[in-house]
N, C-alpha and C. Protein backbone atom coordinates (compact mmCIF):
# COMPACT_ATOMS: atom_id res chain seq x y z
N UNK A 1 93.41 107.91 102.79
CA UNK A 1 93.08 108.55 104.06
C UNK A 1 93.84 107.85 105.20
N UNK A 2 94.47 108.69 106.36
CA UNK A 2 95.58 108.05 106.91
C UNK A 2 94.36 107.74 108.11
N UNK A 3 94.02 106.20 108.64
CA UNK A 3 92.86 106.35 109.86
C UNK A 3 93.16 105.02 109.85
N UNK A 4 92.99 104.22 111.75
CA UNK A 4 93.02 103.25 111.81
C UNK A 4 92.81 103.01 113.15
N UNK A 5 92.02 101.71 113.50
CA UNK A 5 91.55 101.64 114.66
C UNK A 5 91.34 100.20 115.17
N UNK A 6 91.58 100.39 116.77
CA UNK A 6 91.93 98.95 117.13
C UNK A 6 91.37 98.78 118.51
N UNK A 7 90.82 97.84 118.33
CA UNK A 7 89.59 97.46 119.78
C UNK A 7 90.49 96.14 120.71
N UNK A 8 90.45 96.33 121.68
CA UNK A 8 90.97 95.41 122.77
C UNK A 8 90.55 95.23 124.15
N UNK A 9 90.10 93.91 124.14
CA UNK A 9 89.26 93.91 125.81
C UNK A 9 90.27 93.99 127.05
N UNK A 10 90.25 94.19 127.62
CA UNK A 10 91.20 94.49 128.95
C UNK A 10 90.47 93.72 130.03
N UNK A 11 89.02 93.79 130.10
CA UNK A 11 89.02 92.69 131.21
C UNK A 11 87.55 92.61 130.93
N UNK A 12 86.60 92.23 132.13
CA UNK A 12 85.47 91.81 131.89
C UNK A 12 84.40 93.05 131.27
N UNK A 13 85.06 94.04 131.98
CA UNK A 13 84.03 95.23 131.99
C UNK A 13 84.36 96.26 131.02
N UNK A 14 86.14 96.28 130.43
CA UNK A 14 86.97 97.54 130.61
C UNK A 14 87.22 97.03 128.88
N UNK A 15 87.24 98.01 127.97
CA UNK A 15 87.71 97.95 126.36
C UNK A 15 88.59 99.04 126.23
N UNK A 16 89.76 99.02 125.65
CA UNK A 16 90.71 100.13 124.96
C UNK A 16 90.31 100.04 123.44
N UNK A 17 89.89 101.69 123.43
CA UNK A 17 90.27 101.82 121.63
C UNK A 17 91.04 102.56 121.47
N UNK A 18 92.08 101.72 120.41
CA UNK A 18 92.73 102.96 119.89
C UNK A 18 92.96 103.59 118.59
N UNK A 19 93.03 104.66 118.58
CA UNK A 19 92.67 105.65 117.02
C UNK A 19 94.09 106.25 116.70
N UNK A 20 94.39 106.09 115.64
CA UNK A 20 95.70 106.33 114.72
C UNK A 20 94.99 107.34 113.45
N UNK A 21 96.25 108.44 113.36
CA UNK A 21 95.69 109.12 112.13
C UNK A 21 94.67 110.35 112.12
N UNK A 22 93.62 110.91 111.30
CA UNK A 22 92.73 111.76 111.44
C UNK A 22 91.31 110.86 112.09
N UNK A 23 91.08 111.32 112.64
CA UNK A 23 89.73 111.01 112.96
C UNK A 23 88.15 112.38 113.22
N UNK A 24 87.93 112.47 111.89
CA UNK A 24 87.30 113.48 111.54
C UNK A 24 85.64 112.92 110.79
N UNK A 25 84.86 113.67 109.93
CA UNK A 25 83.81 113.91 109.78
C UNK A 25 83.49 112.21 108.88
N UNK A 26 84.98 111.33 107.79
CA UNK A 26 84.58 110.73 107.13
C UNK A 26 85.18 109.61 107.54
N UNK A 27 86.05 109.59 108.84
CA UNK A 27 86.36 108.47 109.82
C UNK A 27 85.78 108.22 111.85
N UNK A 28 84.79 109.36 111.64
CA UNK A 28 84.14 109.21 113.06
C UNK A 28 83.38 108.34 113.00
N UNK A 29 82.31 108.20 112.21
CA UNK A 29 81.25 107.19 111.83
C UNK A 29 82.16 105.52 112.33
N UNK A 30 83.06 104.63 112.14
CA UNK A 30 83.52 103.95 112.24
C UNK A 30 83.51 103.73 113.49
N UNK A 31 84.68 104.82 114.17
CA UNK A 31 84.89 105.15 115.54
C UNK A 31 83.42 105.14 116.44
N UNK A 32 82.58 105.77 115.66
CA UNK A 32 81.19 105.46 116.87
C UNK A 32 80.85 103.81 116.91
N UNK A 33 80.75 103.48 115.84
CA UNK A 33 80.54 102.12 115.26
C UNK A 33 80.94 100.69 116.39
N UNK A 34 82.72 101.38 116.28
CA UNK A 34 83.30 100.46 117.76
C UNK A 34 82.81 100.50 119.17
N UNK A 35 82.56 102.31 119.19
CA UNK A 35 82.57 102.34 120.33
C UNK A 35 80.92 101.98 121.27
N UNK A 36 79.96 101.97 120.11
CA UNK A 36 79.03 101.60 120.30
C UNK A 36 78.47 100.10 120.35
N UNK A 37 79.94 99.16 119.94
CA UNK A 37 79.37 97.49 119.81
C UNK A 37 80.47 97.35 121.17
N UNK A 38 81.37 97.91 121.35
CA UNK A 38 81.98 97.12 123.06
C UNK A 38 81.20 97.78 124.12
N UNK A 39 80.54 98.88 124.25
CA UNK A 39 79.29 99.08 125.26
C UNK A 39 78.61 98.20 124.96
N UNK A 40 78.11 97.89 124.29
CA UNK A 40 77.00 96.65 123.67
C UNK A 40 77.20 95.46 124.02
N UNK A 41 78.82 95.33 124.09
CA UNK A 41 79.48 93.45 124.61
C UNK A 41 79.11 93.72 126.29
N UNK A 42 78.93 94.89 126.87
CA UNK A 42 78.79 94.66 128.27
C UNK A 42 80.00 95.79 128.78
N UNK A 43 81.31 96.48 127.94
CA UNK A 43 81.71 97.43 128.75
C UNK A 43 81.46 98.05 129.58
N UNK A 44 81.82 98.34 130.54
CA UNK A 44 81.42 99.81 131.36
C UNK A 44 82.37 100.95 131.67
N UNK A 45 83.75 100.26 131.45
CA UNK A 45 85.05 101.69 131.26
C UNK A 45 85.15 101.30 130.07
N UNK A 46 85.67 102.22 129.12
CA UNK A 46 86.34 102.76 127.66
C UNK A 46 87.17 103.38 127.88
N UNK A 47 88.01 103.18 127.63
CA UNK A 47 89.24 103.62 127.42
C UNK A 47 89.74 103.76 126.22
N UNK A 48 89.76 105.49 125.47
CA UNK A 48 89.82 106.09 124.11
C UNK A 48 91.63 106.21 123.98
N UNK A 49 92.47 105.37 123.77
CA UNK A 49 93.92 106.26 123.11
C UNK A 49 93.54 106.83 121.89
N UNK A 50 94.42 107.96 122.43
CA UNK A 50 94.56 108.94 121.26
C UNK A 50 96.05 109.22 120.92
N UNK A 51 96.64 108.64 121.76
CA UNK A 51 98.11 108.58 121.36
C UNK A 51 99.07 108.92 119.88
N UNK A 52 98.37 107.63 119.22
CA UNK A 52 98.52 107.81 117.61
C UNK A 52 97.71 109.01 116.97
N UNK A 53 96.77 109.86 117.62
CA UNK A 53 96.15 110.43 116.66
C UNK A 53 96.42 111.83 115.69
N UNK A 54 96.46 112.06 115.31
CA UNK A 54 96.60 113.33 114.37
C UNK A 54 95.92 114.45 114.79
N UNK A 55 94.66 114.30 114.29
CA UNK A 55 93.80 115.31 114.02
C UNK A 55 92.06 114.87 114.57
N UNK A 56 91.75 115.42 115.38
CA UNK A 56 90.33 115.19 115.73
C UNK A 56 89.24 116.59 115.10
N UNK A 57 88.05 116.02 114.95
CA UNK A 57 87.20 117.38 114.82
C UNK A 57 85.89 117.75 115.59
N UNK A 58 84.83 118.54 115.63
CA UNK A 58 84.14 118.24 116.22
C UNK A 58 82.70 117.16 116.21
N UNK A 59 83.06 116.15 115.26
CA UNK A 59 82.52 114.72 114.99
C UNK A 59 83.18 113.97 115.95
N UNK A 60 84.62 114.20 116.52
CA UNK A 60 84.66 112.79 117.22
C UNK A 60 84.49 113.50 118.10
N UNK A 61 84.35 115.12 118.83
CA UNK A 61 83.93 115.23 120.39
C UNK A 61 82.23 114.69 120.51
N UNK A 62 81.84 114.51 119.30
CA UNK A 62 80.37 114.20 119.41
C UNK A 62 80.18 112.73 119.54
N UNK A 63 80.90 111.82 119.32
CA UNK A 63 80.96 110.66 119.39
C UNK A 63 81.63 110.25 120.88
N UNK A 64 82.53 110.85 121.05
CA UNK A 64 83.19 110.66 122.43
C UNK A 64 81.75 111.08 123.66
N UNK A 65 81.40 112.21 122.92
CA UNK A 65 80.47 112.33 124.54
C UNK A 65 79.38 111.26 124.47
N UNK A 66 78.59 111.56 122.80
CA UNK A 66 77.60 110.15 123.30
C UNK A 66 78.02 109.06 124.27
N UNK A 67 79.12 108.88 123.84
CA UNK A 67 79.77 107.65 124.59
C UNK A 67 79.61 107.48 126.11
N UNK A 68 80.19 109.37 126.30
CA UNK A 68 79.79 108.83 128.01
C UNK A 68 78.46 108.96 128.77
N UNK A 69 77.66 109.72 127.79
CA UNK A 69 75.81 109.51 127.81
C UNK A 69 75.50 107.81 127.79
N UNK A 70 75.89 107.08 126.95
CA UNK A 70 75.62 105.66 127.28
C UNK A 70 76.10 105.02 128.39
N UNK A 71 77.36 105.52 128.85
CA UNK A 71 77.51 104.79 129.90
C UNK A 71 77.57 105.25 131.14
N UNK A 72 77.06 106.62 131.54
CA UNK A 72 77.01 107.12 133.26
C UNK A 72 76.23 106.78 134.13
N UNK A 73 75.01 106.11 132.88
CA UNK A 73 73.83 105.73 133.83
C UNK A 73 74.33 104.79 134.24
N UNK A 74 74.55 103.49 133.64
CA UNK A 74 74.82 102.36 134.82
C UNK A 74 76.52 102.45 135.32
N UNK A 75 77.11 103.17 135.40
CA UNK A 75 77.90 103.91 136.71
C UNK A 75 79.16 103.25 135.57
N UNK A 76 79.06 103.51 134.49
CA UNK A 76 80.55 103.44 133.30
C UNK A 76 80.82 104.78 133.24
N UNK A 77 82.07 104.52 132.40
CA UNK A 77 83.28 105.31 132.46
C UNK A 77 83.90 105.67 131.07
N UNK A 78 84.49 106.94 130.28
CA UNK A 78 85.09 106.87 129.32
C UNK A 78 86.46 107.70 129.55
N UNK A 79 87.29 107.38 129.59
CA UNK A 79 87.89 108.08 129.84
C UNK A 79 88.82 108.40 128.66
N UNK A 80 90.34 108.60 128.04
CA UNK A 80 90.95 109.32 127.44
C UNK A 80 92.31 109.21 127.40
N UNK A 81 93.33 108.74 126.80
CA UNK A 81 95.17 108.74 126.74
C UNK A 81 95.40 110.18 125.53
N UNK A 82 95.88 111.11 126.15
CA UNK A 82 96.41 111.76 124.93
C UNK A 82 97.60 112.74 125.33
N UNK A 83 98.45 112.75 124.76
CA UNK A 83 99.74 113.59 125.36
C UNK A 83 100.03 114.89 124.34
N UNK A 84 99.21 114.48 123.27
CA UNK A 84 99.11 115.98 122.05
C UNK A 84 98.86 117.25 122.43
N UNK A 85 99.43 118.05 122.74
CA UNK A 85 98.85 119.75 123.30
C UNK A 85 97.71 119.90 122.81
N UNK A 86 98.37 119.67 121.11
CA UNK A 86 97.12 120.21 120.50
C UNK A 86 95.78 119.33 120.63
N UNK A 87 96.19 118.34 120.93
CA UNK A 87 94.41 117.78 120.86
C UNK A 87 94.31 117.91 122.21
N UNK A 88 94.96 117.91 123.23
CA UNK A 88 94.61 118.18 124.55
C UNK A 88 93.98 119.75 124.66
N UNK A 89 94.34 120.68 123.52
CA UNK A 89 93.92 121.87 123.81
C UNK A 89 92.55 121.60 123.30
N UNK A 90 92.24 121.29 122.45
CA UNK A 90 90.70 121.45 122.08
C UNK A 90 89.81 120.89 123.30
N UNK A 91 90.63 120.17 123.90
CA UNK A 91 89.11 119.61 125.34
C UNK A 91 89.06 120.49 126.32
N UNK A 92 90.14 121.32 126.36
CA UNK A 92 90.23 122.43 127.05
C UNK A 92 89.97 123.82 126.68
N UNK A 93 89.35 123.99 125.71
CA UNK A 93 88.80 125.52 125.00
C UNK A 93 87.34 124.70 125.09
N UNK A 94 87.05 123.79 124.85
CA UNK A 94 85.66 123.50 124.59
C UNK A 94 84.63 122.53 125.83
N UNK A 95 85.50 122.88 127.08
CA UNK A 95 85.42 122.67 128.51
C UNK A 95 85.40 121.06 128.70
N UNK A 96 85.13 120.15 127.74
CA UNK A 96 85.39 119.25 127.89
C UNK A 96 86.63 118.63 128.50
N UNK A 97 87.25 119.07 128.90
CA UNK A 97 88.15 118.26 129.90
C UNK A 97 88.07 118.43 131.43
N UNK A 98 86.56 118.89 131.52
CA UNK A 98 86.13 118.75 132.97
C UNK A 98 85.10 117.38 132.80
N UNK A 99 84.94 117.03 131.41
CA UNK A 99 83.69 116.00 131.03
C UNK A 99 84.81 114.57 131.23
N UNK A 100 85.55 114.70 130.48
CA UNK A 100 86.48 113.70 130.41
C UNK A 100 87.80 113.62 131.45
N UNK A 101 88.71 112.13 131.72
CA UNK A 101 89.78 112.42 132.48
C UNK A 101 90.78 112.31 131.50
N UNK A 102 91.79 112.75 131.03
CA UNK A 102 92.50 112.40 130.37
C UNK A 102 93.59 112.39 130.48
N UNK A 103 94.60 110.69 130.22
CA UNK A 103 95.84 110.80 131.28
C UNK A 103 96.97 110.87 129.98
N UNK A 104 98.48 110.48 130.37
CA UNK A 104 99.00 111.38 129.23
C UNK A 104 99.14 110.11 128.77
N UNK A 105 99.15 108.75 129.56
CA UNK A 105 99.77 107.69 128.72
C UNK A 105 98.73 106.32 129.52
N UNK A 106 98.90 105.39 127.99
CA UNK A 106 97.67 104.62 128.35
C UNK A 106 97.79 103.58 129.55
N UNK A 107 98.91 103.46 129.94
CA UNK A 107 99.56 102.63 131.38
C UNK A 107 98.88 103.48 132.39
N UNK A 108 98.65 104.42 132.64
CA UNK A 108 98.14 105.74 133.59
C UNK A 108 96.95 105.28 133.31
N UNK A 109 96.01 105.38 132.12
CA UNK A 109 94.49 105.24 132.58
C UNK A 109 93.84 104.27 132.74
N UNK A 110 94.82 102.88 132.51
CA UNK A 110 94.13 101.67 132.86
C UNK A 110 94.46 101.82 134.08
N UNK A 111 95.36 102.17 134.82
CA UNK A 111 95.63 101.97 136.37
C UNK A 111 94.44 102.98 136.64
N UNK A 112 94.28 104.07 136.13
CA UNK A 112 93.13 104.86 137.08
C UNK A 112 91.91 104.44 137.15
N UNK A 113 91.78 103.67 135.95
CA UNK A 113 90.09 103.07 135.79
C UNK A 113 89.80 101.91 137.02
N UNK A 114 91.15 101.02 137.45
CA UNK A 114 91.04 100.18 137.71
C UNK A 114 90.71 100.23 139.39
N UNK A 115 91.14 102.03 139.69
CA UNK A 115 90.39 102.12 140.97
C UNK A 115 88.98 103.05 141.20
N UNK A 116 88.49 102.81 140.32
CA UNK A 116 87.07 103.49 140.23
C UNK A 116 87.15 104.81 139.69
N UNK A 117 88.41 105.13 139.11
CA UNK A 117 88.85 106.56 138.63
C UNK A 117 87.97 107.66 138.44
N UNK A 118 88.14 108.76 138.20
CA UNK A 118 87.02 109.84 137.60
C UNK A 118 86.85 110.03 136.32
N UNK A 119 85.50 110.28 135.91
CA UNK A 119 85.49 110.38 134.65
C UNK A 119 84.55 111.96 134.83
């Protein structure tokens, strides 16, 4: 199974993950896994690349939103790198890309997070 994933703190508040490969029904579970222990270290922006990714399904839009259910209350952030049409189209048929910000490259959304950006 082509899937791989990589956690990195960026600063006190702020974590990048990034996802390589499919990330679907028998590699989301993982992906929640991360994204649920760096909210847990104290995150409050996330920052999802999707750069590397292949193929998403609707397991990781379900994991992505929990995500930003955990963190709006105390005024966190998830935001999104993806330059794929195609995976950019699915947040956009499934209105989620009014939920999420998503920039095309991950230099772009650490700078946007870093001024209180929109999520």
């Amino acid at each position: 199974m082509n899937f791989d994933i990589k956690t990195e703190q960026l600063g006190n508040d702020t974590a990048l993950i990034s996802l390589a490969g499919e990330v679907d029904l028998y590699t989301a579970p993982e992906f929640k896994q991360q994204l649920l222990e760096v909210i847990g270290q104290g995150s409050k922006t996330v920052v999802v690349d999707l750069t590397d990714t292949t193929f998403i399904d609707s397991t990781t839009l379900g994991v992505l939103v929990g995500g930003v259910k955990r963190l709006r209350p105390d005024g966190g952030q998830l935001v999104l790198v993806c330059n794929d049409r195609n995976i950019t189209k699915i947040f956009e048929i499934t209105g989620l890309d009014r939920v999420f910000t998503i920039y095309p490259t991950r230099d772009e959304a650490i700078a946007g997070t870093g001024d209180g950006g929109a999520a």
